[in-house]
Structure formats: structure tokens, C-alpha cells
Protein backbone atom coordinates (compact mmCIF):
# COMPACT_ATOMS: atom_id res chain seq x y z
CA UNK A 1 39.77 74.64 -54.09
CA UNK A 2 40.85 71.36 -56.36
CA UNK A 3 41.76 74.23 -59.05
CA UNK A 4 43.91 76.65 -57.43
CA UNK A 5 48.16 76.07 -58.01
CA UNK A 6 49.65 74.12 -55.13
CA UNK A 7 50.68 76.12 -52.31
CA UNK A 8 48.55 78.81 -52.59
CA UNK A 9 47.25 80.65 -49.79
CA UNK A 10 43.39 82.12 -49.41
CA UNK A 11 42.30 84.99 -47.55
CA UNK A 12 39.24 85.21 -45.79
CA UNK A 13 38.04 81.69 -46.33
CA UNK A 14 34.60 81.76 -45.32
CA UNK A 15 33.71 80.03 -42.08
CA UNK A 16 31.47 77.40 -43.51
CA UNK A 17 34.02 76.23 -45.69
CA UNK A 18 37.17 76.74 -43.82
CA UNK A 19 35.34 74.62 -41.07
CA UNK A 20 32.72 72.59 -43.29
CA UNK A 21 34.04 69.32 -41.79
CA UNK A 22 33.95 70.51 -38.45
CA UNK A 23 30.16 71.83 -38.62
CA UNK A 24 29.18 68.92 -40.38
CA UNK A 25 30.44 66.67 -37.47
CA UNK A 26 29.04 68.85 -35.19
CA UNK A 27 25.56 69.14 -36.88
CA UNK A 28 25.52 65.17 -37.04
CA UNK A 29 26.71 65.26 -32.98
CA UNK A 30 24.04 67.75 -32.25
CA UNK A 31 21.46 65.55 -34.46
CA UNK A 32 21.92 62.55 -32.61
CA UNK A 33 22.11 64.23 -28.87
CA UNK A 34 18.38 65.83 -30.07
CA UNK A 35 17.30 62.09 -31.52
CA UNK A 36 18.74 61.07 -27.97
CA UNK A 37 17.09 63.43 -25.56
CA UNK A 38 13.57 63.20 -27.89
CA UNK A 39 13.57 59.17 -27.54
CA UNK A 40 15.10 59.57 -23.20
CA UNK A 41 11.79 62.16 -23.06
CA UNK A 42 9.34 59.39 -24.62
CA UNK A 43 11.29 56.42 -22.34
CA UNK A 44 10.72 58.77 -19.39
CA UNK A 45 7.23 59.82 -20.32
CA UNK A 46 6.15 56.06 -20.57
CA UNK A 47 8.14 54.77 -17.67
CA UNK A 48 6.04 57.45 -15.49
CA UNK A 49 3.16 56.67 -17.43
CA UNK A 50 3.52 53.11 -16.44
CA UNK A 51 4.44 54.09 -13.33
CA UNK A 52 1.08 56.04 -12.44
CA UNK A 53 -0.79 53.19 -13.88
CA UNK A 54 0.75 50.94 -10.98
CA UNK A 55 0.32 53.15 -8.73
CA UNK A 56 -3.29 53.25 -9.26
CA UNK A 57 -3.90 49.88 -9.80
CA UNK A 58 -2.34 49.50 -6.15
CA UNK A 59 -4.30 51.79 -4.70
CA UNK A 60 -7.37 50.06 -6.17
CA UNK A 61 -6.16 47.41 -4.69
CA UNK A 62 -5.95 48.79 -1.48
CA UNK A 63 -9.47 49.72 -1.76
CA UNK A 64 -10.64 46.78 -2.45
CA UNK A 65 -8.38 44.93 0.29
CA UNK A 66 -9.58 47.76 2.72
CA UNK A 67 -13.30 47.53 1.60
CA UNK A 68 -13.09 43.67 1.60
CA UNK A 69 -11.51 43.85 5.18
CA UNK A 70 -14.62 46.13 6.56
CA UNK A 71 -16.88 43.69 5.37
CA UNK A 72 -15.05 40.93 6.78
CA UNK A 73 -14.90 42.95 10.29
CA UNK A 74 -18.70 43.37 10.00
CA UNK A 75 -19.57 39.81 9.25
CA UNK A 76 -17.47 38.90 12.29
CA UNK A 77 -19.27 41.27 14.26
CA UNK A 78 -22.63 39.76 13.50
CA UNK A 79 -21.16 36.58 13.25
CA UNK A 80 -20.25 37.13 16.65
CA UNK A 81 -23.03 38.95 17.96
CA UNK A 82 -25.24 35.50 16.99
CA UNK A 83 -22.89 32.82 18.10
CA UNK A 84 -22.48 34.87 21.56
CA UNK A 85 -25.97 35.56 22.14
CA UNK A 86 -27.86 31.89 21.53
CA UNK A 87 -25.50 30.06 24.22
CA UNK A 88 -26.03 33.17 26.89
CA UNK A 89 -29.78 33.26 25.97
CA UNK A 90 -29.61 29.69 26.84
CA UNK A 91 -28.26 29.81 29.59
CA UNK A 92 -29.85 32.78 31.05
CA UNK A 93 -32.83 31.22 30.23
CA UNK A 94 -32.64 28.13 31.71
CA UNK A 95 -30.91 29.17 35.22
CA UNK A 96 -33.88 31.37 35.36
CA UNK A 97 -36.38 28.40 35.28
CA UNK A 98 -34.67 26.51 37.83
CA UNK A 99 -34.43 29.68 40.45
CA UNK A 100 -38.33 30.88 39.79
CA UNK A 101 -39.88 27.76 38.31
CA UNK A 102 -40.98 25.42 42.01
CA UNK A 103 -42.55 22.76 40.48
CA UNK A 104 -39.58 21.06 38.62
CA UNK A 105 -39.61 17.58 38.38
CA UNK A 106 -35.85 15.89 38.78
CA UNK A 107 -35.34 14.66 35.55
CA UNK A 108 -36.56 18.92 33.83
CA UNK A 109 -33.93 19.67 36.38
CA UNK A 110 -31.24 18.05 35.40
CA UNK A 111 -32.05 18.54 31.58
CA UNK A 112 -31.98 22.29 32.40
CA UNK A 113 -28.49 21.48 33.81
CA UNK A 114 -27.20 19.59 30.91
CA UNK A 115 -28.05 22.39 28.76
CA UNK A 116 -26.68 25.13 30.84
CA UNK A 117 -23.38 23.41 30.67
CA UNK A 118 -23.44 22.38 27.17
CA UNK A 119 -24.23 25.78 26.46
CA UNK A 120 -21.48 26.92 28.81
CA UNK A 121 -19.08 24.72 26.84
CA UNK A 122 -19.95 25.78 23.57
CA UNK A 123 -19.51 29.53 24.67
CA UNK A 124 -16.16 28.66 26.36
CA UNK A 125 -15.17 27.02 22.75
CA UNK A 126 -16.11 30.14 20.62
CA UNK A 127 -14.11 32.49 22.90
CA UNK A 128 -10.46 29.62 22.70
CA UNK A 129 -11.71 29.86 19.01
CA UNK A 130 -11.45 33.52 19.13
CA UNK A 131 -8.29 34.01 21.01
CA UNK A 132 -6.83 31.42 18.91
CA UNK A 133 -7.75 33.45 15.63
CA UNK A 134 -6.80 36.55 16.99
CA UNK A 135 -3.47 34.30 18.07
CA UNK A 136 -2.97 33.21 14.08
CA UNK A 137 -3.73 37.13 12.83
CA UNK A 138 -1.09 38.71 15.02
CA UNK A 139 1.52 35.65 14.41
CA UNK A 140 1.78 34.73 17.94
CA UNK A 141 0.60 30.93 17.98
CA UNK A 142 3.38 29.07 19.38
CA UNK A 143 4.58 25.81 18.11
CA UNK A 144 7.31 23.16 20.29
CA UNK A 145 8.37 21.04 17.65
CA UNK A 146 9.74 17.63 18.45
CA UNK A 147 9.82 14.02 17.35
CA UNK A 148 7.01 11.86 18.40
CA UNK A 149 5.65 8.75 18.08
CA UNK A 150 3.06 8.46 15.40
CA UNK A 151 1.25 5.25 16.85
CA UNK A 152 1.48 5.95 20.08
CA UNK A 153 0.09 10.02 19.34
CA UNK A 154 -2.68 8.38 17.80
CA UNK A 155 -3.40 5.49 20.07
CA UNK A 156 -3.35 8.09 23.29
CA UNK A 157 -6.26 10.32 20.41
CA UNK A 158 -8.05 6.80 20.20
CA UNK A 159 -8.43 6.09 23.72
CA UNK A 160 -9.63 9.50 24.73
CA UNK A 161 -12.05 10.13 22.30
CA UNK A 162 -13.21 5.95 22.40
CA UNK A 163 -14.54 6.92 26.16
CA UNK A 164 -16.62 9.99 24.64
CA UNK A 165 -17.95 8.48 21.62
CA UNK A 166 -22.16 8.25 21.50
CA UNK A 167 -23.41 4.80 22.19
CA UNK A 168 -25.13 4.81 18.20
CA UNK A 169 -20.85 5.24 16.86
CA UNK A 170 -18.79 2.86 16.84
CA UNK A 171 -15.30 4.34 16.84
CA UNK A 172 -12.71 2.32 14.94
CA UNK A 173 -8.94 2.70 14.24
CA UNK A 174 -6.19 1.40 11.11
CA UNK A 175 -3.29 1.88 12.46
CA UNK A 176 -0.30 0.38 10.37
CA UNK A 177 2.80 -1.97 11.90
CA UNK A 178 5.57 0.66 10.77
CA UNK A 179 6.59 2.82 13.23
CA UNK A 180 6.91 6.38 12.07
CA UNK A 181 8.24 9.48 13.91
CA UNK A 182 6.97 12.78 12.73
CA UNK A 183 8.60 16.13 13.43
CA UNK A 184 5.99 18.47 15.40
CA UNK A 185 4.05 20.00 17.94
CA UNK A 186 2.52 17.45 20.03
CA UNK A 187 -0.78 19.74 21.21
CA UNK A 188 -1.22 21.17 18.22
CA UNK A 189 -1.44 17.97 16.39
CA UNK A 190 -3.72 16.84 18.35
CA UNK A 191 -5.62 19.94 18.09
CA UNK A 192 -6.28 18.98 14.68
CA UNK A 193 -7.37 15.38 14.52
CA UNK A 194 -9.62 16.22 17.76
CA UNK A 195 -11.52 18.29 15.13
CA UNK A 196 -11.69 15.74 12.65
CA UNK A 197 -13.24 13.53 14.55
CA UNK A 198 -15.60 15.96 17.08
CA UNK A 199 -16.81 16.97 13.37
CA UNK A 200 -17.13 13.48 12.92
CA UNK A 201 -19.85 12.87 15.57
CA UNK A 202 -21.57 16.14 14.86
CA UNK A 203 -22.65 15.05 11.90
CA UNK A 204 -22.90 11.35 12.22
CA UNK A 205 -25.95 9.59 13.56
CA UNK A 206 -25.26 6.08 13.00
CA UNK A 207 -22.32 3.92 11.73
CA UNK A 208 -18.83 4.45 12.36
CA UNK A 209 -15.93 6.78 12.63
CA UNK A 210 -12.90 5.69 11.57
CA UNK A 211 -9.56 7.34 12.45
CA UNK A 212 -6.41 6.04 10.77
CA UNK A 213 -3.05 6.39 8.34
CA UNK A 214 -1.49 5.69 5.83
CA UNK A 215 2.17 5.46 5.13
CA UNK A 216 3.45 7.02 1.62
CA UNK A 217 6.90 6.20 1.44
CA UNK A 218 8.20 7.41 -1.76
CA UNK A 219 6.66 10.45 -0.86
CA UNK A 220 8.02 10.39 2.34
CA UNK A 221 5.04 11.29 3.74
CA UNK A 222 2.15 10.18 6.43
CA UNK A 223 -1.76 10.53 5.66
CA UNK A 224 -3.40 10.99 8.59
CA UNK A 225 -7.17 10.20 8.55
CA UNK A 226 -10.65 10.56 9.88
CA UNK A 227 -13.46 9.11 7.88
CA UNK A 228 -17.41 8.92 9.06
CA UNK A 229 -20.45 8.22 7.75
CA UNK A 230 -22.32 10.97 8.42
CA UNK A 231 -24.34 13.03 6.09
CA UNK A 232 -21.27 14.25 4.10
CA UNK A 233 -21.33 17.54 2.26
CA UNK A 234 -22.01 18.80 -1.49
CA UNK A 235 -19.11 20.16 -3.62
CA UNK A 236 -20.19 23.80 -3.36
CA UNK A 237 -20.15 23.00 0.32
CA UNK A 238 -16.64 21.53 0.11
CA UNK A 239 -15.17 24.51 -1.78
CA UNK A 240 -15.95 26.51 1.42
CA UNK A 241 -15.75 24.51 4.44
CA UNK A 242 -12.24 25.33 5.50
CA UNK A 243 -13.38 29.48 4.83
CA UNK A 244 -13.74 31.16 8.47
CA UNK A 245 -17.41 31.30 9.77
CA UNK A 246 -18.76 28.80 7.26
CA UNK A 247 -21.61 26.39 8.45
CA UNK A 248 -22.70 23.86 6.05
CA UNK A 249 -25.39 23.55 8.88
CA UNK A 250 -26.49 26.73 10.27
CA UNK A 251 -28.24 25.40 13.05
CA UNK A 252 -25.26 22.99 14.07
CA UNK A 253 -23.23 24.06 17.24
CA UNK A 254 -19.96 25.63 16.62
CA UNK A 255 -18.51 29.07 15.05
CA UNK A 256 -17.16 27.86 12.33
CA UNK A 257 -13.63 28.49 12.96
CA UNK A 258 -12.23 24.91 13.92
CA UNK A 259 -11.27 23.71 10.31
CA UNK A 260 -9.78 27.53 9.38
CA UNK A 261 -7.45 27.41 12.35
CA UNK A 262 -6.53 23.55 11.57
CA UNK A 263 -5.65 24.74 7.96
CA UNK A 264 -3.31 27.17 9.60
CA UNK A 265 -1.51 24.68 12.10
CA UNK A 266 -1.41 21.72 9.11
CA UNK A 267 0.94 24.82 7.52
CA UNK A 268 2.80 25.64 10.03
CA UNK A 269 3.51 21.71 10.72
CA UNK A 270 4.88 22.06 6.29
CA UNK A 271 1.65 20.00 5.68
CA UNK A 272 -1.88 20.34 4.16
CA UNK A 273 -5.52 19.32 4.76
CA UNK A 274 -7.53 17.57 2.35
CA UNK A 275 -11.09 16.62 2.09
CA UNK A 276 -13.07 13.81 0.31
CA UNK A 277 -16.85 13.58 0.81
CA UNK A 278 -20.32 12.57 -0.73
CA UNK A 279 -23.57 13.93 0.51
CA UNK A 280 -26.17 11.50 2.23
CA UNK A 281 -22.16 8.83 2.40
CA UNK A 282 -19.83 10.92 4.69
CA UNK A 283 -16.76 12.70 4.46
CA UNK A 284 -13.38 11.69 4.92
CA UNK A 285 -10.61 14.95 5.74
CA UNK A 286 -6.98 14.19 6.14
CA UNK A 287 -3.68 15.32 7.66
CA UNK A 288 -0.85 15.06 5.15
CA UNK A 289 2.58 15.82 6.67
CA UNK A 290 6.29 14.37 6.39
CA UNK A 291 7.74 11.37 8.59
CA UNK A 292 10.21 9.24 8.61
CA UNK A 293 10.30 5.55 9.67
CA UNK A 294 11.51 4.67 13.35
């Protein structure tokens, strides 16, 4: 075409070349919308493969959740079933002596009492334990927050549980001179430290029990004690105490609950539970939640 005169006119120019730019734009166009559509197939391919792959790994998830929640269901169950049937066998037991059994001496008569109502406690225990699980699963515990006295919360926890305390205890308190007001619910609190310290004398022959706090105040913060010196626990043992249903002491009264549900309250009251202990020394679990000075 650079050859011919200027101004000349052509006939019949073929298509290729009367359009060559045209078809090469549009080849390059039609080049990159296949590169385009080739790599939007492989992004979609991977993106669902990727997807699937959650997808499964959720469902094996909710396998294992559902097959970890059957187990849990039957433990309970048997769990349960035991706890249930040893204070009713004892107290079945025992009310049947006193009705068919005529030559009962005073003092067999009132140990059969005393352990039809210890019995009758422990069983009234496991089923509050049980309604207050059942309370924590379905998100219905209630909490009344408010602003209370620490010393005098702990001094009314002192007296009551001083009265109770086995002769072979002594039951001491360190309570500091700063007055501190902390920001929750008054039963519930006390629901807590009453379990410190009734697992305390459960596992405490001799000694002392100590209940106490200290004030952190950079922290802002309040930890609230109760130390014993009991027979303490090993560190396997610690790693599972606050688990639901775990005894270190299988044949110890109790269901194994109380320290499960007190982890739950210490969270709702924006705190935490910690636990020190030696075997054959004591243990020492604590309360740690925020205050503020009077």
C-alpha cells in the first residue's frame, strides 16, 4: 500500500487488510476476555473448593461437638444416677432401722438421725446444684448488682460460718483497714466464698482456715481469699478441679458442681478464680474482682 501514487483508490480490499487494525484489536480484546474468564473459572473453582473444605471441617466439628455433648449427657446421667442413689439408699436405709429395728439404744438412734438428715442435706444440695446448672445452661441466673461493703460482706461470711466451724479448725480472718466497695450481687458473692471455705473444712482435719483480702490498687482490684491447711491437691488435680463433676476425692460428699458454677458467677461479677495449692500443705483459691476505695 506504501507503493501505490497518492490518492489512489483500491477495489475490493480484502477484509483482513481493509480492517487488519480492527481484528487485531479485537483478537487482543477477545484474548484477554478468554485469559479473564479462564483465571474468574480457577478463582471460582478454588473459592468453592475452599468453600467445601469449610464446610466440612464444620460439620466435623459439629460431630465432634454433638458426639462430645452425648457423652457429656451420659456421664451426667450416671453421674447422677450415683450421687442420687447413695444419699436415698442412706436414708432409706436408715429410717428403715429405726421403724423395724426395737432394740435401739438412744445414742444408735440419734446417729441414725444425724445421718438421715445429713444425707437429706446433701441430696437437697445436689438438686440447688442441679437447678442452678441447668439455671447457667439456659442463661437464666439472675444477678442484682449493687455497691456493697467489702468488710462488712465479709465480716457478716465470718460470723456465720465462725458458729459452724468443727471444734479441731480454728477459723481466722485478715481483713485490711481500707474500706473498699465492690460493684455486685450480694447472694451470689457470697455464694462463692461459702464454697471456698465449706471446701475448706471438707478437706481439713486440723489447723486453720483462713479467709481474707488483699487490696491491689494499681490494679484496681480486690483478692478475695480462703486458704486451709488441709490435704491440698496435686497439679493434675488442679488442672481439673473447676471441670463439672470432678472429685479429687471420690468418696468425699458433694457432686462436684460447686467450684464450676462459682467459675461462672466470678464471670459474670467481670472477675476470675484462681487456685494455689500443695498436696499433704493445703490449698489456697481466690476471688479476684474490681473495687474501688470507700
Amino acid at each position: 500500500l506504501d507503493d501505490l501514487p497518492q490518492g489512489s483508490v483500491i477495489y475490493n480490499m480484502p477484509l483482513e487488510v481493509r480492517y487488519r487494525n480492527y481484528i487485531i484489536a479485537g483478537g487482543i480484546l477477545l484474548a484477554i476476555a478468554v485469559v479473564y474468564i479462564i483465571l474468574h473459572l480457577i478463582y471460582m473453582y478454588r473459592r468453592e473448593s475452599e468453600r467445601k473444605k469449610q464446610v466440612q471441617l464444620r460439620l466435623v466439628e459439629e460431630k465432634e461437638r454433638a458426639e462430645e455433648a452425648n457423652k457429656m449427657k451420659s456421664a451426667f446421667l450416671a453421674n447422677m444416677s450415683h450421687e442420687i442413689r447413695t444419699p436415698l439408699n442412706a436414708i432409706v436405709g436408715f429410717t428403715n432401722l429405726l421403724q423395724d429395728e426395737q432394740d435401739l439404744s438412744n445414742e444408735e438412734k440419734d446417729l441414725f438421725r444425724d445421718t438421715i438428715n445429713k444425707n437429706s442435706n446433701l441430696l437437697l444440695k445436689l438438686i440447688n446444684d442441679i437447678l442452678e446448672l441447668s439455671r447457667i445452661e439456659s442463661g437464666r441466673m439472675s444477678f442484682t448488682f449493687d455497691d456493697c461493703s467489702l468488710n462488712e460482706l465479709l465480716e457478716e461470711i465470718y460470723q456465720t460460718h465462725h458458729l459452724l466451724m468443727p471444734s479441731n479448725i480454728r477459723f481466722l480472718k485478715e481483713f485490711q483497714e481500707t474500706e473498699l466497695v465492690i460493684h455486685v450481687d450480694r447472694f451470689r458473692f457470697t455464694q462463692v466464698i461459702t464454697n471456698f471455705i465449706n471446701n475448706a473444712v471438707k478437706f481439713t482435719s486440723k489447723g486453720h482456715i483462713l479467709l481474707g483480702y488483699i487490696y491491689k490498687k494499681e490494679e484496681k482490684e480486690v483478692h478475695i481469699f480462703v486458704e486451709d491447711t488441709g490435704k491440698g491437691m496435686s497439679e493434675e488435680n488442679q488442672k481439673k478441679v473447676f471441670e463439672r463433676f470432678f472429685k479429687a476425692d471420690e468418696f468425699a460428699q458433694g457432686t462436684g458442681l460447686g467450684l464450676a458454677i462459682c467459675q461462672t458467677i466470678a464471670e459474670r461479677l467481670n472477675g476470675r478464680i484462681t487456685l494455689s495449692s500443695q498436696e499433704g500443705k493445703g490449698s489456697r483459691f481466690t476471688l479476684i474482682i474490681p473495687c474501688r476505695p470507700k
